[in-house]
C-alpha atoms as a PDB file:
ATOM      1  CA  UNK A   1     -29.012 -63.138  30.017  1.00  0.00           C
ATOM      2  CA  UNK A   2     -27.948 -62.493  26.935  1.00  0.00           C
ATOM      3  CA  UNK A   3     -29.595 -64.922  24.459  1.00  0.00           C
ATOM      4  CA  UNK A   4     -32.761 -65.832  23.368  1.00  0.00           C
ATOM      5  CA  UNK A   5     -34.415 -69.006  21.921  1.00  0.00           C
ATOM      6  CA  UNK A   6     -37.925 -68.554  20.698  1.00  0.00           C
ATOM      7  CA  UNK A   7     -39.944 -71.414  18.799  1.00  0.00           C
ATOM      8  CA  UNK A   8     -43.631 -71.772  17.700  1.00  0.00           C
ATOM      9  CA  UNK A   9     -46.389 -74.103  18.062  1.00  0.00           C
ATOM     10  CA  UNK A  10     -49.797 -75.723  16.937  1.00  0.00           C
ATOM     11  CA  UNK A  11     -51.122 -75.774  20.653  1.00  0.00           C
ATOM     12  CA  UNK A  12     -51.460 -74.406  23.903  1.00  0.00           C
ATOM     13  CA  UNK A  13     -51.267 -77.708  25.248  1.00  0.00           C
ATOM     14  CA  UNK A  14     -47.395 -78.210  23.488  1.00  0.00           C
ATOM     15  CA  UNK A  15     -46.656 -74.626  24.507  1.00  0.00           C
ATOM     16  CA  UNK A  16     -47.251 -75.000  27.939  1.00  0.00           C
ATOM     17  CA  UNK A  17     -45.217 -77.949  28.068  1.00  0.00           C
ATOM     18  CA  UNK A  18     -42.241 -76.605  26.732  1.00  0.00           C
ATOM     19  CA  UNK A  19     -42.358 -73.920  29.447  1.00  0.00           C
ATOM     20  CA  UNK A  20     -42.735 -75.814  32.457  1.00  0.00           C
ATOM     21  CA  UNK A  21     -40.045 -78.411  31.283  1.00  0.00           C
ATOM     22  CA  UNK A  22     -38.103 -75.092  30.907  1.00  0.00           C
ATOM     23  CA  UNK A  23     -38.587 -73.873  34.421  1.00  0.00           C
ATOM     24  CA  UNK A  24     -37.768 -77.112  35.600  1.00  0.00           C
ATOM     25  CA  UNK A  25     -34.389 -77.008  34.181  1.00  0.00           C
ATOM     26  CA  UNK A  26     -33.457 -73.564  36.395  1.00  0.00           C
ATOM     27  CA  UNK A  27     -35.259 -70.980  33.775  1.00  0.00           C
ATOM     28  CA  UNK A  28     -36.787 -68.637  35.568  1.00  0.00           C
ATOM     29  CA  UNK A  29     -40.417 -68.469  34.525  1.00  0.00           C
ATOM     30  CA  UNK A  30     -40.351 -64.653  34.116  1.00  0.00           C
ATOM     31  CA  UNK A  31     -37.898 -65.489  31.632  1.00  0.00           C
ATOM     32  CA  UNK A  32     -40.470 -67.625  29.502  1.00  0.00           C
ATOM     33  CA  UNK A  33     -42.859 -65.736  27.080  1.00  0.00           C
ATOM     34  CA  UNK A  34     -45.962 -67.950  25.971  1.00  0.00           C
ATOM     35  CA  UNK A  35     -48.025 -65.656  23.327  1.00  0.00           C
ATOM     36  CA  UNK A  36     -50.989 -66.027  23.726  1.00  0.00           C
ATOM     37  CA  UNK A  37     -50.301 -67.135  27.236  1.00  0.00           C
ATOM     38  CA  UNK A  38     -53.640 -69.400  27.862  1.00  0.00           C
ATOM     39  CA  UNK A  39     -55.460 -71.136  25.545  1.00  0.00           C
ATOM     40  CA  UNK A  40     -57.438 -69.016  23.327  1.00  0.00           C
ATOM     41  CA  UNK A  41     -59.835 -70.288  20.463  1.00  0.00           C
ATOM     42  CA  UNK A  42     -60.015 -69.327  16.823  1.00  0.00           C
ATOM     43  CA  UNK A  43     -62.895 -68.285  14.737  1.00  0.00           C
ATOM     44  CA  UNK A  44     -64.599 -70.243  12.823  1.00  0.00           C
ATOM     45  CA  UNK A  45     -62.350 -68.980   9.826  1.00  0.00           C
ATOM     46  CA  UNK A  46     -59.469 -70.757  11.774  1.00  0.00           C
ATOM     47  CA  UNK A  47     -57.724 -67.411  12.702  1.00  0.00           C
ATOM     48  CA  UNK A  48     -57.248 -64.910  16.002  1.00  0.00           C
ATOM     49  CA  UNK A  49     -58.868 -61.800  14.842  1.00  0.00           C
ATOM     50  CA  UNK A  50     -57.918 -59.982  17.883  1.00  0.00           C
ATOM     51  CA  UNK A  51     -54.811 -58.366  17.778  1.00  0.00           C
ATOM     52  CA  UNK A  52     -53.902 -58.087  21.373  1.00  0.00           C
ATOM     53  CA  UNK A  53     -51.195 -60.342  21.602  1.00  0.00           C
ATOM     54  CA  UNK A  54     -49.439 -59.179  18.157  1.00  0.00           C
ATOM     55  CA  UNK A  55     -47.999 -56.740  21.000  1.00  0.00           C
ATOM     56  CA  UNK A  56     -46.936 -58.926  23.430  1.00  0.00           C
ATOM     57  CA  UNK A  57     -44.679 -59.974  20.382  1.00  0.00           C
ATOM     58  CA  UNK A  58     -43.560 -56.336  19.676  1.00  0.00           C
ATOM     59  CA  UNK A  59     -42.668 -55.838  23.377  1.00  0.00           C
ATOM     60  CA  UNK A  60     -39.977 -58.800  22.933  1.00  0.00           C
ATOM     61  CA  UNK A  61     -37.521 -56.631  20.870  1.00  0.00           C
ATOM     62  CA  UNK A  62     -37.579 -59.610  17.989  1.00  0.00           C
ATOM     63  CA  UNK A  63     -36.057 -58.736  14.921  1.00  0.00           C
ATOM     64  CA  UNK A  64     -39.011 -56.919  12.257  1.00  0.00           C
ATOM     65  CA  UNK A  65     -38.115 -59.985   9.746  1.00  0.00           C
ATOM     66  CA  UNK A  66     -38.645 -62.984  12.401  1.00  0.00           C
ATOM     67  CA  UNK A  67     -41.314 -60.447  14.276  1.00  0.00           C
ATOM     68  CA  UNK A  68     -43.735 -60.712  11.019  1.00  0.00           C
ATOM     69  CA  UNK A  69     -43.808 -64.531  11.225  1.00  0.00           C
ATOM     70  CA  UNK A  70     -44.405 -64.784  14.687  1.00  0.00           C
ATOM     71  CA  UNK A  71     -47.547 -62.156  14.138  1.00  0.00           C
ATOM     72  CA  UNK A  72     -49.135 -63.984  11.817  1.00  0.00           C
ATOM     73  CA  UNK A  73     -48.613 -67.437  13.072  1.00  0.00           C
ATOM     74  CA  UNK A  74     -50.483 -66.288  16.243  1.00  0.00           C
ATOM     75  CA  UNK A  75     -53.081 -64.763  14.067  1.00  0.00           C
ATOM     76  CA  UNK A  76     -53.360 -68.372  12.369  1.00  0.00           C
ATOM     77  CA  UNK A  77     -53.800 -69.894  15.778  1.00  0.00           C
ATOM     78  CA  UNK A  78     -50.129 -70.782  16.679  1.00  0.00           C
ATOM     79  CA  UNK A  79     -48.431 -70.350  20.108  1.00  0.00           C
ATOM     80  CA  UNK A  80     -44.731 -68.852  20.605  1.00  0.00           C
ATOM     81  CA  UNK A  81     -42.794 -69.759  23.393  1.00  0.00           C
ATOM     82  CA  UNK A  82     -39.328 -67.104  23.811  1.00  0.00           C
ATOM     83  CA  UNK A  83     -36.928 -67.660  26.821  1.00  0.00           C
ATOM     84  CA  UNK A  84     -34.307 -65.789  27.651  1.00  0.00           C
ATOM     85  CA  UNK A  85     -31.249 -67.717  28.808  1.00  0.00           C
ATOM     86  CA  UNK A  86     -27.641 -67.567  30.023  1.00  0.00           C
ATOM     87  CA  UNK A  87     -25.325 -68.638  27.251  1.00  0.00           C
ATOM     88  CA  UNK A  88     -24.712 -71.729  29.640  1.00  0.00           C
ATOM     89  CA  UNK A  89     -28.195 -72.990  29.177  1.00  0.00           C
ATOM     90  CA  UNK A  90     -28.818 -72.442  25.461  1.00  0.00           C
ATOM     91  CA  UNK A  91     -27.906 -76.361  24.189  1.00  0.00           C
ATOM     92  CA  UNK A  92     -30.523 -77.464  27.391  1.00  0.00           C
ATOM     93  CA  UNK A  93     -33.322 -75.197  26.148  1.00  0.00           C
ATOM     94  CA  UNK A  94     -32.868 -76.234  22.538  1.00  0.00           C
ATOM     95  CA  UNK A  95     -32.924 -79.721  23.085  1.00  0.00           C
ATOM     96  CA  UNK A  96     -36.376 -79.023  24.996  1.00  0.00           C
ATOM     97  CA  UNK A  97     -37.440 -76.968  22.655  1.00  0.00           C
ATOM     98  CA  UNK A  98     -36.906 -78.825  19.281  1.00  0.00           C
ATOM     99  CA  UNK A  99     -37.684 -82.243  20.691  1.00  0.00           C
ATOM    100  CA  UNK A 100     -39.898 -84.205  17.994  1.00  0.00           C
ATOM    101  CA  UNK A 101     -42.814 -84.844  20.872  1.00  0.00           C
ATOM    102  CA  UNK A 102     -42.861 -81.086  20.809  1.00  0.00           C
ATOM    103  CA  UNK A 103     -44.117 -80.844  17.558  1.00  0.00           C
ATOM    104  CA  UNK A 104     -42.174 -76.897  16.894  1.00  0.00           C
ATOM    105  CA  UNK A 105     -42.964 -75.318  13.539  1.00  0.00           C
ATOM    106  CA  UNK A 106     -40.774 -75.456  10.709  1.00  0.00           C
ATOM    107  CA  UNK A 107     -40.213 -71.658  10.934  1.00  0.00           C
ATOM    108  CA  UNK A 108     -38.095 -71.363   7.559  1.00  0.00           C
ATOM    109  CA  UNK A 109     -41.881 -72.785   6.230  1.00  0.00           C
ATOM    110  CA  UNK A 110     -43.753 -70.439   7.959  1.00  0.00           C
ATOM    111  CA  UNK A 111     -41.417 -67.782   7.341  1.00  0.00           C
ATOM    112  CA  UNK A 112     -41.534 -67.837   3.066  1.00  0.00           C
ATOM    113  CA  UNK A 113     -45.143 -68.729   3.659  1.00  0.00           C
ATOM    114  CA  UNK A 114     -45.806 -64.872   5.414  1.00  0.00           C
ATOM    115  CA  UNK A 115     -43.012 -63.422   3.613  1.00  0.00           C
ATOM    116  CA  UNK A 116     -44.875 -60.911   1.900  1.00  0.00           C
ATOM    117  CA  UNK A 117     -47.259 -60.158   4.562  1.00  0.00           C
ATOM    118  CA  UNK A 118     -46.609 -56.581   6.767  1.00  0.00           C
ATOM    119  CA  UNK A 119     -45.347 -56.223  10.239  1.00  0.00           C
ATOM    120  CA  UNK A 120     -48.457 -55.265  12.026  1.00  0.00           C
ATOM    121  CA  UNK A 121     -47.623 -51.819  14.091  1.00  0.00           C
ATOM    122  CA  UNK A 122     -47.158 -51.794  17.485  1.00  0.00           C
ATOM    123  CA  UNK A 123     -51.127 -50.382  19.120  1.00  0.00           C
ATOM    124  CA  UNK A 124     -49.043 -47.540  21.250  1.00  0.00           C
ATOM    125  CA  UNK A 125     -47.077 -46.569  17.703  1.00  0.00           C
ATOM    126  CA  UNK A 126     -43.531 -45.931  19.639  1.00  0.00           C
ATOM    127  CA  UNK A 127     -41.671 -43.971  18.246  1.00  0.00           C
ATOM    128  CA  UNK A 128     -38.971 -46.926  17.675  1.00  0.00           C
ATOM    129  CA  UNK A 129     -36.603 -49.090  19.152  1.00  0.00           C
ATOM    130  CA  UNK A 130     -33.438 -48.752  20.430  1.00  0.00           C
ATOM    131  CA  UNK A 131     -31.203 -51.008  18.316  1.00  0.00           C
ATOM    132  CA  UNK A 132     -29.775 -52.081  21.168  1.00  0.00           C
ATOM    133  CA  UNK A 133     -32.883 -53.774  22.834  1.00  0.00           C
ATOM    134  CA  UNK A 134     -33.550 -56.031  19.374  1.00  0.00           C
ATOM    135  CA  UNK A 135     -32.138 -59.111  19.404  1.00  0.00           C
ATOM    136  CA  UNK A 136     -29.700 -60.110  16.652  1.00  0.00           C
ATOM    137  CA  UNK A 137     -30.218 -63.204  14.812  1.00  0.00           C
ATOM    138  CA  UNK A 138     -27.494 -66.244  15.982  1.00  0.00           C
ATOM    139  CA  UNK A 139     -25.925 -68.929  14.197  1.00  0.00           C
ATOM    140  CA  UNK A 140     -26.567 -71.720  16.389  1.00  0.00           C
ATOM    141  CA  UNK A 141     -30.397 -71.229  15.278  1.00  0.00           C
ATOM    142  CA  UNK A 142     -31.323 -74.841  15.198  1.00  0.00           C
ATOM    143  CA  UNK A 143     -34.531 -76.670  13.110  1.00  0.00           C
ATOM    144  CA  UNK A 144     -38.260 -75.596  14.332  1.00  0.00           C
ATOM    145  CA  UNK A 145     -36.560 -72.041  16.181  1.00  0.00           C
ATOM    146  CA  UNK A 146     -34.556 -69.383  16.047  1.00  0.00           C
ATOM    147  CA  UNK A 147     -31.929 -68.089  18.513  1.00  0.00           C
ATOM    148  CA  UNK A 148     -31.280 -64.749  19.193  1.00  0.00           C
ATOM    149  CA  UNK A 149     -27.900 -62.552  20.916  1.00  0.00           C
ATOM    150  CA  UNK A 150     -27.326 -59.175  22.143  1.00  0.00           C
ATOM    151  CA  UNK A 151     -24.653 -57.729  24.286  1.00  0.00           C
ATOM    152  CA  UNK A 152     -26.604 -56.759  27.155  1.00  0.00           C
ATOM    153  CA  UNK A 153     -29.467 -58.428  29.294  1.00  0.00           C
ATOM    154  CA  UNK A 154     -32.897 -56.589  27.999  1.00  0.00           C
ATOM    155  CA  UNK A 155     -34.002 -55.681  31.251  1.00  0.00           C
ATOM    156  CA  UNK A 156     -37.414 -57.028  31.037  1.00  0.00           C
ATOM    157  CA  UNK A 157     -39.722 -57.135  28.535  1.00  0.00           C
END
């Protein structure tokens, strides 16, 4: 595996989805991130204030720029579904995961709408990354996700 295709959405319900009609195209489900991975309410103020899954998002080696958005759109009550696929099976999971019954986030909204906010630090505070765990940014990023490349498989996450 060598790319990655990660998208958000408004429910648990549409995140869920995505992931089984991923597994039932041949991904393998530990291949499937869903964070948070059941469906967990908001407060009254309509945001998570726990900050438990912010590193489940760390632990997925997402670039500090696309990492940011994806921490606070869980913190807003969002759900972000990230598979890692064979570069044979990128167009498949795209088209499953951009569908318009799938209702994905514009990310390039949510993105300039967190733009200033901080990465929030990892709990354990490693002492970094290995730059060649994080996934690169990829050009055939299509609307409501982005896709991700590296040269090696990550090993787990």
């Amino acid at each position: 595996m060598n790319r990655n295709v990660t998208a958000i959405y408004r429910t648990h319900a549409v995140a869920d989805l995505v992931r089984r009609e991923l597994a039932n195209v041949g991904v393998s489900r530990s291949s499937i991130h869903v964070v948070p991975d059941t469906d967990v309410a908001v407060a009254p103020n309509g945001r998570r204030d726990d900050d438990r899954y912010l590193d489940d998002l760390h632990d997925m080696n997402l670039p500090d720029n696309d990492l940011r958005t994806y921490q606070h759109c869980v913190r807003d009550g969002d759900y972000v579904v990230s598979v890692e696929v064979d570069d044979d099976l990128v167009t498949r999971v795209q088209e499953i995961m951009k569908r318009p019954e799938t209702e994905a986030r514009d990310f390039a909204a949510r993105d300039e709408e967190f733009f200033n906010e901080p990465v929030v630090p990892h709990s354990n505070a490693p002492a970094g990354r290995d730059p060649a765990s994080v996934w690169q940014p990829d050009t055939t990023s299509a609307s409501g996700m982005r896709s991700y490349r590296r040269d090696r498989p990550a090993g787990g996450i």
